[in-house]
Protein backbone atom coordinates (compact mmCIF):
# COMPACT_ATOMS: atom_id res chain seq x y z
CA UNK A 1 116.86 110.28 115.17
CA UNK A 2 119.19 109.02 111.71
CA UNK A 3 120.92 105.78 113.38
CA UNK A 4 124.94 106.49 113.42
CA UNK A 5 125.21 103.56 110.87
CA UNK A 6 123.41 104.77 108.23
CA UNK A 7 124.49 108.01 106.28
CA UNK A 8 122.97 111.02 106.70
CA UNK A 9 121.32 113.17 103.51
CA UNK A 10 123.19 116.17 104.87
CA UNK A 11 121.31 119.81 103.89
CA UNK A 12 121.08 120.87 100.44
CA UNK A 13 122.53 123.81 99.76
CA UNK A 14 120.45 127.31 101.02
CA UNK A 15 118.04 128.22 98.26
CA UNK A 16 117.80 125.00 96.91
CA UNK A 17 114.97 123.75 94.81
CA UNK A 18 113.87 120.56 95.65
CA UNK A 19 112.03 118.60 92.99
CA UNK A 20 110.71 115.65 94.77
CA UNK A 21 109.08 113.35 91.54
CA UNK A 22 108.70 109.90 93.59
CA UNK A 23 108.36 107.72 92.27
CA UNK A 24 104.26 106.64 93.78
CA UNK A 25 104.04 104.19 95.82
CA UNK A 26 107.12 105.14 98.21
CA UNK A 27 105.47 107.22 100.85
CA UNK A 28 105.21 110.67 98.55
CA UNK A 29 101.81 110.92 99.93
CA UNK A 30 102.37 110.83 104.07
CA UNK A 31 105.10 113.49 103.42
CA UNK A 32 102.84 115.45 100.66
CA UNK A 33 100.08 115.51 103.47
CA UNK A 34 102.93 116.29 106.10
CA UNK A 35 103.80 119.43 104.23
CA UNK A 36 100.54 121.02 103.55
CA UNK A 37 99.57 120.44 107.10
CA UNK A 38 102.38 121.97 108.43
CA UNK A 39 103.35 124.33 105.31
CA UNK A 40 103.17 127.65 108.08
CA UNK A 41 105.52 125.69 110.19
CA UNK A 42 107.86 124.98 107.18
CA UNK A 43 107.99 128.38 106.05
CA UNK A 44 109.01 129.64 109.63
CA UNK A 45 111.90 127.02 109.33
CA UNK A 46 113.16 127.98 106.23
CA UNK A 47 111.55 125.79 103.40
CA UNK A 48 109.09 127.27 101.46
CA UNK A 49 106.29 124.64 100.30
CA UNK A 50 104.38 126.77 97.58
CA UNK A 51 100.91 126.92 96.44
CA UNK A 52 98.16 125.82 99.07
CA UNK A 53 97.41 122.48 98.34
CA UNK A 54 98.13 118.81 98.66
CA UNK A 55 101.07 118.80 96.01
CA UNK A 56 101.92 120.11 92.76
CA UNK A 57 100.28 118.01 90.19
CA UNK A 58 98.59 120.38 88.26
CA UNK A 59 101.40 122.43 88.12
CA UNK A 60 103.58 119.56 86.77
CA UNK A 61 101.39 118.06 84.70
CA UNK A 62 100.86 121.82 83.32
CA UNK A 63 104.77 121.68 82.15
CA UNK A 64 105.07 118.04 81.45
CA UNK A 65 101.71 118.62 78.88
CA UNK A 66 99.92 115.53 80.94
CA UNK A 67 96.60 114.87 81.18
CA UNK A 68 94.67 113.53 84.38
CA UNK A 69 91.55 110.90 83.66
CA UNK A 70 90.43 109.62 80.58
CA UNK A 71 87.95 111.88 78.98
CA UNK A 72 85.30 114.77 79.58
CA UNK A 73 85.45 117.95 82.43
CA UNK A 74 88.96 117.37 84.50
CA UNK A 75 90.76 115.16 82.02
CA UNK A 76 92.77 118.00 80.17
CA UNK A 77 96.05 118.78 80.24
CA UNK A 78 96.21 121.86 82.91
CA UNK A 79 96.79 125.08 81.72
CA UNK A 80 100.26 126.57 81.75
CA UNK A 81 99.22 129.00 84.00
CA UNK A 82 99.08 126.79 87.19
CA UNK A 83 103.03 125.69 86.50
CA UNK A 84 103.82 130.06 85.93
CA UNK A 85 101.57 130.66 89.36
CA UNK A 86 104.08 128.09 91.13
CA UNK A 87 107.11 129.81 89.19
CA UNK A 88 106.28 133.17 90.05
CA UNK A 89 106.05 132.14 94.21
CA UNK A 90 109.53 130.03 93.92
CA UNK A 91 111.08 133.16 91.88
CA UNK A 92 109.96 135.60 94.51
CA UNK A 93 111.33 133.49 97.59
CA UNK A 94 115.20 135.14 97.93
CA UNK A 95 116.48 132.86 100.69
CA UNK A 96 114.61 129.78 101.93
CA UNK A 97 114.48 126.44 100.08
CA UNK A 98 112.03 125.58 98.16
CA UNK A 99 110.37 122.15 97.78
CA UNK A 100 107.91 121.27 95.07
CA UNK A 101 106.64 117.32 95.01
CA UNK A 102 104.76 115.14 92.61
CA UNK A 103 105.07 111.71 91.68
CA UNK A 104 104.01 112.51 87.69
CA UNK A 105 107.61 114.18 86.99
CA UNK A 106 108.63 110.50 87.10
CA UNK A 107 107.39 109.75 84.19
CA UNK A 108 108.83 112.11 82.25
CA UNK A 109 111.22 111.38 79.00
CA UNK A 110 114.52 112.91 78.25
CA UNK A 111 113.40 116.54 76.55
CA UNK A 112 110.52 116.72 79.98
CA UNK A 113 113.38 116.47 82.26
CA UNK A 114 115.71 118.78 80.95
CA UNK A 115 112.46 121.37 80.61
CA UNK A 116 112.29 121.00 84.53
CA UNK A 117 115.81 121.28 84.61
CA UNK A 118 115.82 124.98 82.69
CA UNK A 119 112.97 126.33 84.67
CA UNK A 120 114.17 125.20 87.72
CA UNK A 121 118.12 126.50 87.44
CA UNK A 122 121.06 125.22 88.47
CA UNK A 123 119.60 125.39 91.88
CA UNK A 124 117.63 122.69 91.37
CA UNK A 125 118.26 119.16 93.44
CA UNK A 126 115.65 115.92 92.27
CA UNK A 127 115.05 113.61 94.90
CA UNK A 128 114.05 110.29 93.79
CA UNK A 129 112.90 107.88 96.22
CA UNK A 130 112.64 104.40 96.14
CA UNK A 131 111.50 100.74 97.65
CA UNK A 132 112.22 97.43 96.40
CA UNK A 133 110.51 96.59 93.02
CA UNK A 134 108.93 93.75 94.25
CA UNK A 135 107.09 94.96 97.18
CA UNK A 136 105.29 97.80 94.67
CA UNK A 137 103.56 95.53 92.19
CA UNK A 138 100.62 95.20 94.46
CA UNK A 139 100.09 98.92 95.60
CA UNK A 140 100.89 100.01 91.92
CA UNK A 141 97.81 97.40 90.70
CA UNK A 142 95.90 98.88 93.24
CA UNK A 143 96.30 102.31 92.42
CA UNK A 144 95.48 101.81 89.24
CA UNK A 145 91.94 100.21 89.93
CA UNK A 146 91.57 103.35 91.34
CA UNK A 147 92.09 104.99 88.01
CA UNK A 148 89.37 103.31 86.06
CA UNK A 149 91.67 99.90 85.30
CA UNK A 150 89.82 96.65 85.20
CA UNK A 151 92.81 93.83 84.49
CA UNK A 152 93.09 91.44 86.75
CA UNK A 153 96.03 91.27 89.06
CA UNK A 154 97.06 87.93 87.39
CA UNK A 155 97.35 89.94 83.93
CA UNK A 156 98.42 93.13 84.90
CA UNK A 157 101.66 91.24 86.59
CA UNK A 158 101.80 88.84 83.18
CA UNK A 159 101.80 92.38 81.25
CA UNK A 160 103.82 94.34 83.14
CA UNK A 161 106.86 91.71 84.35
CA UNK A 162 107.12 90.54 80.49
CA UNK A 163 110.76 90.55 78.60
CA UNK A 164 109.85 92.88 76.67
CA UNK A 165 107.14 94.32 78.90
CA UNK A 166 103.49 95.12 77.22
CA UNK A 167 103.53 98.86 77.58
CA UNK A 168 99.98 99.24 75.96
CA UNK A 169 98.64 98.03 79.89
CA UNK A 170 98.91 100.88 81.96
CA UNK A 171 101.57 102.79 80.07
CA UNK A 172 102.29 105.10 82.67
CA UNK A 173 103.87 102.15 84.78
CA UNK A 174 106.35 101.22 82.43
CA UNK A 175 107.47 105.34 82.43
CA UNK A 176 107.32 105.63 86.66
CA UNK A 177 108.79 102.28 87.82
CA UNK A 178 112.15 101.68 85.33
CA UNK A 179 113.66 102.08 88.79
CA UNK A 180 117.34 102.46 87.01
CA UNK A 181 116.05 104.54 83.99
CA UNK A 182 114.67 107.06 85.51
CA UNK A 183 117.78 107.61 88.27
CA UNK A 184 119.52 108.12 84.80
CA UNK A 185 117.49 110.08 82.52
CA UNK A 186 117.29 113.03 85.68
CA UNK A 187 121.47 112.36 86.66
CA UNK A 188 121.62 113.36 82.50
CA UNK A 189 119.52 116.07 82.93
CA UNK A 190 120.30 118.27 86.25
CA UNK A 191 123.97 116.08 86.62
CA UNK A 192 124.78 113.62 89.05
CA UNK A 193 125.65 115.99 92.00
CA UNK A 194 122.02 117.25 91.89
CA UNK A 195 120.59 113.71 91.84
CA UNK A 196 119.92 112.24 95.64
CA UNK A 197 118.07 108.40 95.93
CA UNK A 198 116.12 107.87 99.11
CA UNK A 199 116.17 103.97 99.58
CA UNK A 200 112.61 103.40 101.39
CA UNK A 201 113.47 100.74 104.12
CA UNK A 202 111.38 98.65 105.92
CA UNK A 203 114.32 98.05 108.32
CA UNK A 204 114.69 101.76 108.80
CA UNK A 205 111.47 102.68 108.98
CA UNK A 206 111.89 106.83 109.53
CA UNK A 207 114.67 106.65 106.64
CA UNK A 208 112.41 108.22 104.24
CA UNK A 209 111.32 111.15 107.13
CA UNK A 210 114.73 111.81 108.43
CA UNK A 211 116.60 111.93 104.81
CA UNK A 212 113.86 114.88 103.64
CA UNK A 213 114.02 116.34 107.93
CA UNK A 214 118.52 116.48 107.05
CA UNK A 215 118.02 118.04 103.67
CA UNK A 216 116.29 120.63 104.69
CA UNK A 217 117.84 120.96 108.22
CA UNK A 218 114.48 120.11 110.15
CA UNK A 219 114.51 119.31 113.84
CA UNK A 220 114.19 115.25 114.44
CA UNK A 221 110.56 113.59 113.97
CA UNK A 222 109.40 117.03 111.80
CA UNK A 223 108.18 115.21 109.60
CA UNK A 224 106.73 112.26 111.43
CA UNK A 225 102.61 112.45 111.74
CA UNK A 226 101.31 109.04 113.05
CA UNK A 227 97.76 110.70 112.86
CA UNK A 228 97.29 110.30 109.13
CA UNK A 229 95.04 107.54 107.73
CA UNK A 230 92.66 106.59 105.02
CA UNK A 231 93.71 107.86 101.58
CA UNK A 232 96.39 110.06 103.22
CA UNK A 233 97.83 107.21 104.71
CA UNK A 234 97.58 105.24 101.43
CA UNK A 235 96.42 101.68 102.86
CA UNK A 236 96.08 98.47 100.53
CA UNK A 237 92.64 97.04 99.61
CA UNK A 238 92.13 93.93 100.83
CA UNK A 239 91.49 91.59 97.92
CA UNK A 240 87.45 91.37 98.55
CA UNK A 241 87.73 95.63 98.20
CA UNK A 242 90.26 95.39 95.30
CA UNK A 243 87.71 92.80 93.24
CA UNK A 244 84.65 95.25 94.49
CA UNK A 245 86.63 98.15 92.97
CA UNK A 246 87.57 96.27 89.79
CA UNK A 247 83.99 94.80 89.04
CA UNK A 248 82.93 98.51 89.88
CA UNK A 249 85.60 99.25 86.70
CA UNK A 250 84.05 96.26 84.37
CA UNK A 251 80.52 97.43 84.45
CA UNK A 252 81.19 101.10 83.82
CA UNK A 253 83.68 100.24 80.40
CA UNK A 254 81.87 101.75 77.45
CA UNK A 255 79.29 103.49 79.57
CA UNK A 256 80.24 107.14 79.04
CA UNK A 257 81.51 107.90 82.35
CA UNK A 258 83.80 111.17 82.56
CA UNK A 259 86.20 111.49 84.53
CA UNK A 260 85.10 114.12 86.71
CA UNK A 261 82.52 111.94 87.45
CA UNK A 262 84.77 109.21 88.55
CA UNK A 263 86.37 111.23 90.43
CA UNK A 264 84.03 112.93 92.18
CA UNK A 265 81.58 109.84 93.20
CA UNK A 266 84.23 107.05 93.31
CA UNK A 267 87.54 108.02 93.99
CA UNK A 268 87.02 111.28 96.59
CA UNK A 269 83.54 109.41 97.54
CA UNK A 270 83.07 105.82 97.82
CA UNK A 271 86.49 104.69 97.93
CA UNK A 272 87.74 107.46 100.21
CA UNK A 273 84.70 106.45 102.69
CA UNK A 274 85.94 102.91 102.56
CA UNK A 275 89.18 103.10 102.70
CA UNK A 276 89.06 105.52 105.39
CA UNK A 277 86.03 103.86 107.77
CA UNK A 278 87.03 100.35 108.23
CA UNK A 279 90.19 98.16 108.63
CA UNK A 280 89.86 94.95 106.76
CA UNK A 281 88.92 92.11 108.96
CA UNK A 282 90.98 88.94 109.51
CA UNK A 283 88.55 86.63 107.18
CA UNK A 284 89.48 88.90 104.33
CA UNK A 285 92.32 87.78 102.19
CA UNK A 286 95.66 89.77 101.61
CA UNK A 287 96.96 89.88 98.04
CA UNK A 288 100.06 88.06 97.22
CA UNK A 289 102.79 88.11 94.60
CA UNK A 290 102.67 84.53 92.61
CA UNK A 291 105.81 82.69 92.90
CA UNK A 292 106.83 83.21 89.25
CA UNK A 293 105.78 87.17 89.59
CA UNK A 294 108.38 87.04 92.90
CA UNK A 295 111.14 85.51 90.96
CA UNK A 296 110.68 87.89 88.36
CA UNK A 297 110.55 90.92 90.25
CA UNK A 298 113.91 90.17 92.00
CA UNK A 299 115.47 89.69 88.85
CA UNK A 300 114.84 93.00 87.47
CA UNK A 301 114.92 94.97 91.48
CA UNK A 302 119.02 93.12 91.24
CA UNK A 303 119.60 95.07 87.58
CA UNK A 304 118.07 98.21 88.90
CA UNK A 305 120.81 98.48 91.96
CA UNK A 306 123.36 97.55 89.18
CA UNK A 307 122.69 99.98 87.09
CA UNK A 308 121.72 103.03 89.62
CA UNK A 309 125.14 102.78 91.59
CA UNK A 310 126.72 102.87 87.87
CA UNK A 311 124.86 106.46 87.60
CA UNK A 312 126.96 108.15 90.37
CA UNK A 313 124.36 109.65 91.93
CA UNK A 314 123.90 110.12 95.79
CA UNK A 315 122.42 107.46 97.66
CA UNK A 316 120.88 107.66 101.16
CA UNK A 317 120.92 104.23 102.87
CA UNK A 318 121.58 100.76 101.12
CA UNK A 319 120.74 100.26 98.15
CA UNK A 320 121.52 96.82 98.36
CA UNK A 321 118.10 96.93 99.90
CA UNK A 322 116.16 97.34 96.68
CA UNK A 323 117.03 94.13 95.58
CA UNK A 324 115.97 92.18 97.98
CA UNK A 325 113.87 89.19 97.37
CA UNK A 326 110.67 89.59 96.67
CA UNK A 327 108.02 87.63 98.76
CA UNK A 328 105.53 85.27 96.63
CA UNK A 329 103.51 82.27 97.07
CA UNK A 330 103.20 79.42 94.91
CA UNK A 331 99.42 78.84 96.45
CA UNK A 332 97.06 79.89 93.62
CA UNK A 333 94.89 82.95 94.87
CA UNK A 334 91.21 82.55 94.20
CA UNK A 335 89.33 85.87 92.75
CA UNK A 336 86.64 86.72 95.71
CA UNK A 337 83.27 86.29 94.20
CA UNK A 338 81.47 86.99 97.31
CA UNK A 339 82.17 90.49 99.87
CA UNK A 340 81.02 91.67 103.00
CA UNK A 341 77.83 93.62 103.60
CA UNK A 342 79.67 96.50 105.18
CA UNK A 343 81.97 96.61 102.50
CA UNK A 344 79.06 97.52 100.00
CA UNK A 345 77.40 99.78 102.16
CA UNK A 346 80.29 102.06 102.52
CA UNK A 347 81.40 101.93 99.24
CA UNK A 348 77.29 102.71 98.33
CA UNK A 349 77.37 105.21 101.09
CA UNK A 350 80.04 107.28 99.97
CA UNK A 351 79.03 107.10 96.43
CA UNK A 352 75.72 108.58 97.05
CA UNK A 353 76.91 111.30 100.04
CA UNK A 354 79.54 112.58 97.13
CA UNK A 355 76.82 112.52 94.72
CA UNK A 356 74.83 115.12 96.94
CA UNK A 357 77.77 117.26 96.74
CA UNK A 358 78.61 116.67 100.78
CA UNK A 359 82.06 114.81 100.49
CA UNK A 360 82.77 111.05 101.85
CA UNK A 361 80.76 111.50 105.30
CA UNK A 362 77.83 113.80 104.10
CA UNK A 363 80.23 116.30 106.65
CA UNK A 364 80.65 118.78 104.08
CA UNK A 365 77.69 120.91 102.77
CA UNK A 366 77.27 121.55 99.34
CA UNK A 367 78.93 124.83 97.96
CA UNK A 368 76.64 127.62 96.92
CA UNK A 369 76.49 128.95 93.41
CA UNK A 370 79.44 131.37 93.36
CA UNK A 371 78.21 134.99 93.46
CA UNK A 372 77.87 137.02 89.97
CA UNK A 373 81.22 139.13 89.57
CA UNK A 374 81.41 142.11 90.46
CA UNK A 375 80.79 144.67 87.85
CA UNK A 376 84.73 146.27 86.82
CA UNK A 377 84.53 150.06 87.08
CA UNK A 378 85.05 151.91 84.42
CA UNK A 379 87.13 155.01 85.34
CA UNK A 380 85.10 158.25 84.38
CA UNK A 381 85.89 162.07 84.21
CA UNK A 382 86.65 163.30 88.06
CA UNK A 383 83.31 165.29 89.18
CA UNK A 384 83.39 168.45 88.72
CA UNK A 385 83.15 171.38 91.56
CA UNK A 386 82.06 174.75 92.14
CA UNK A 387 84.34 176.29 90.21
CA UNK A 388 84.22 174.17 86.71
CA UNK A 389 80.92 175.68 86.43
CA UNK A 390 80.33 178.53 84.44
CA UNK A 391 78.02 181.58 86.04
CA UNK A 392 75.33 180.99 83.72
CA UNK A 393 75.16 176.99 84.26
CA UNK A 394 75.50 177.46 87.91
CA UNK A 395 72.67 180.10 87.56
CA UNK A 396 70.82 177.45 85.16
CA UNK A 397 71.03 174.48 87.77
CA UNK A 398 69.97 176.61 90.98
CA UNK A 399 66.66 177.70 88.59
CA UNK A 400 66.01 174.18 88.06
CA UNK A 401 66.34 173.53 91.56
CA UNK A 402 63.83 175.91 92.96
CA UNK A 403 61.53 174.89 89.76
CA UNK A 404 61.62 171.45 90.92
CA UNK A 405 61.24 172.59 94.52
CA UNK A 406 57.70 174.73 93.62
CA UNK A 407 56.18 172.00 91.59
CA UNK A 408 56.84 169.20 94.72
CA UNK A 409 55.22 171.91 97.09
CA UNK A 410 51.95 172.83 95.12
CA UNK A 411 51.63 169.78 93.73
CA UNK A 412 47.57 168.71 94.63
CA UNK A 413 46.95 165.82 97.19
């Protein structure tokens, strides 16, 4: 239930289109994972979640011209078909809102927005949510080991936290997480009054759940699913699996490795097997912010809530909260050089059982060849009957007939 002293979201409008573009890191995935799981139940309550998968990336990235991976098969920019599929569903739905989520639209410049914005009509309501800056650097580093990245946490935070920042590392972060940037650029685009920022709480910890559940005028704990874990659940490496996973990165560099490759083995094999089969142990260390990273962070989390309330837009629960001092040590963190056994063997594992084409767990079989299409008719003259022959070709065929008839029966044995 939404606690009394916080504010409620309060529905959008019926036939909204909700554009939920993230940013990562703030629990898109749990309620991603929520929706497809329950999309039948959604539908029946009068939100329409379209398509049939996990999110909407490839449509997005299909609009936004974006490419996924690096290079080689799976690394193109969709086509523009799989945004026009997802167009064509939310056209067709007359009365239920519709809500269409990926984190990607985040990172999307002035002329990207306003392209969602035309699509989408004046029907359209973005939903940004967000957690303190500080508390994503970690989680953000991490997700990008599991792009391909091998910088060390210790220059990846000297990169990224620089005045001016060093956009050349990870680009994409520099679009995604200008917390107070990207509130603006989509208030510019679709107005202010079809703006809504979720503040991502750790002192409300259902904020996030029971903003999206009042939007869309849900029943309480809808969108709550304490079953989800693994990649769904999104947990943190521990730094022994993070320096693993960024050696992994190292020795691959220059090697030729696609991305559909990458994908395939490491990301939906041996680091979905990992992160999904064991909880790190208590011997294991937990990254940490430096001290100077922590100061830093704050610093730029205080102009973010500065600038966003200057927007206008509305805000669902304190966004005081998102500047909130950000947690660092001034103990120097060693780099692991040595892991655990089991930690190899299910990153290894999973590998190898995704290289057989049988998932993570060697659970799922490997697909067949798909069957040859089926040959398209060609549409012919309509047979003829009885009476489109003429007496002396219906006289011709019954000769034949009996001709054929003789030859079978006389014919020596």
């Amino acid at each position: 239930m939404t606690s009394p002293a916080r504010p409620a979201a309060g529905p959008l409008p019926p036939q909204a289109r909700l554009l939920h573009i993230g940013l990562p890191k703030t629990g898109t995935t749990a309620l991603q994972s929520t929706a497809q799981a329950r999309r039948a139940d959604l539908l029946e309550l009068g939100v329409r979640y379209p398509g049939g998968g996990l999110n909407h990336r490839e449509a997005v990235s299909a609009l936004m011209g974006r490419r996924w991976g690096w290079i080689g098969p799976g690394a193109a920019v969709p086509p523009i078909r799989h945004w026009n599929r997802l167009m064509r569903e939310v056209e067709q739905e007359a009365d239920r809102r519709v809500w269409i989520s990926h984190e990607f639209a985040s990172e999307s410049d002035d002329e990207t927005a306003a392209r969602f914005v035309e699509a989408l009509g004046d029907r359209i309501h973005v939903v940004v949510t967000l957690r303190p800056f500080g508390a994503m650097l970690i989680s953000s580093w991490q997700q990008y080991l599991k792009g391909g990245t091998s910088h060390t946490f210790e220059h990846w935070l000297r990169s990224v936290l620089a005045e001016p920042p060093r956009r050349t590392v990870t680009p994409s972060f520099h679009l995604r997480n200008d917390q107070s940037g990207v509130v603006r650029r989509w208030a510019t685009a679709a107005g202010k009054d079809h703006v809504t920022v979720v503040v991502v709480d750790k002192a409300f910890p259902t904020q996030l759940t029971d903003a999206f559940e009042s939007m869309f005028e849900l029943p309480a704990g809808f969108l709550v699913d304490s079953s989800l874990g693994g990649l769904q659940g999104n947990r943190s490496f521990s730094a022994e699996e993070a320096e693993l996973m960024r050696s992994v990165n190292l020795a691959i560099k220059g090697q030729g490795v696609e991305w559909g490759e990458y994908e395939r083995l490491l990301r939906e094999g041996g680091i979905a097997r990992l992160l999904q089969s064991r909880t790190p142990g208590p011997q294991e260390q937990r990254l940490e912010l430096p001290a100077w990273a922590a100061r830093r962070a704050t610093r730029r989390g205080q102009r973010y809530v500065s600038e966003i309330a200057d927007t206008g837009v509305r805000v669902i629960g304190d966004l005081g909260a998102l500047a909130e001092p950000a947690v660092g040590t001034d103990e120097r963190q060693r780099t692991p050089s040595q892991i655990g056994i089991d930690i190899a063997t299910e990153m290894v594992t999973g590998t190898l059982s995704a290289g057989l084409g049988r998932g993570a767990f060697f659970g799922e079989a490997p697909l067949p060849p798909p069957p040859p299409p089926a040959p398209v008719p060609v549409p012919g003259p309509a047979p003829r009957t009885i009476k489109d022959f003429r007496t002396r070709e219906l006289a011709g065929e019954v000769a034949a007939r009996v001709r054929r008839r003789v030859q079978r029966t006389v014919r020596p044995r």
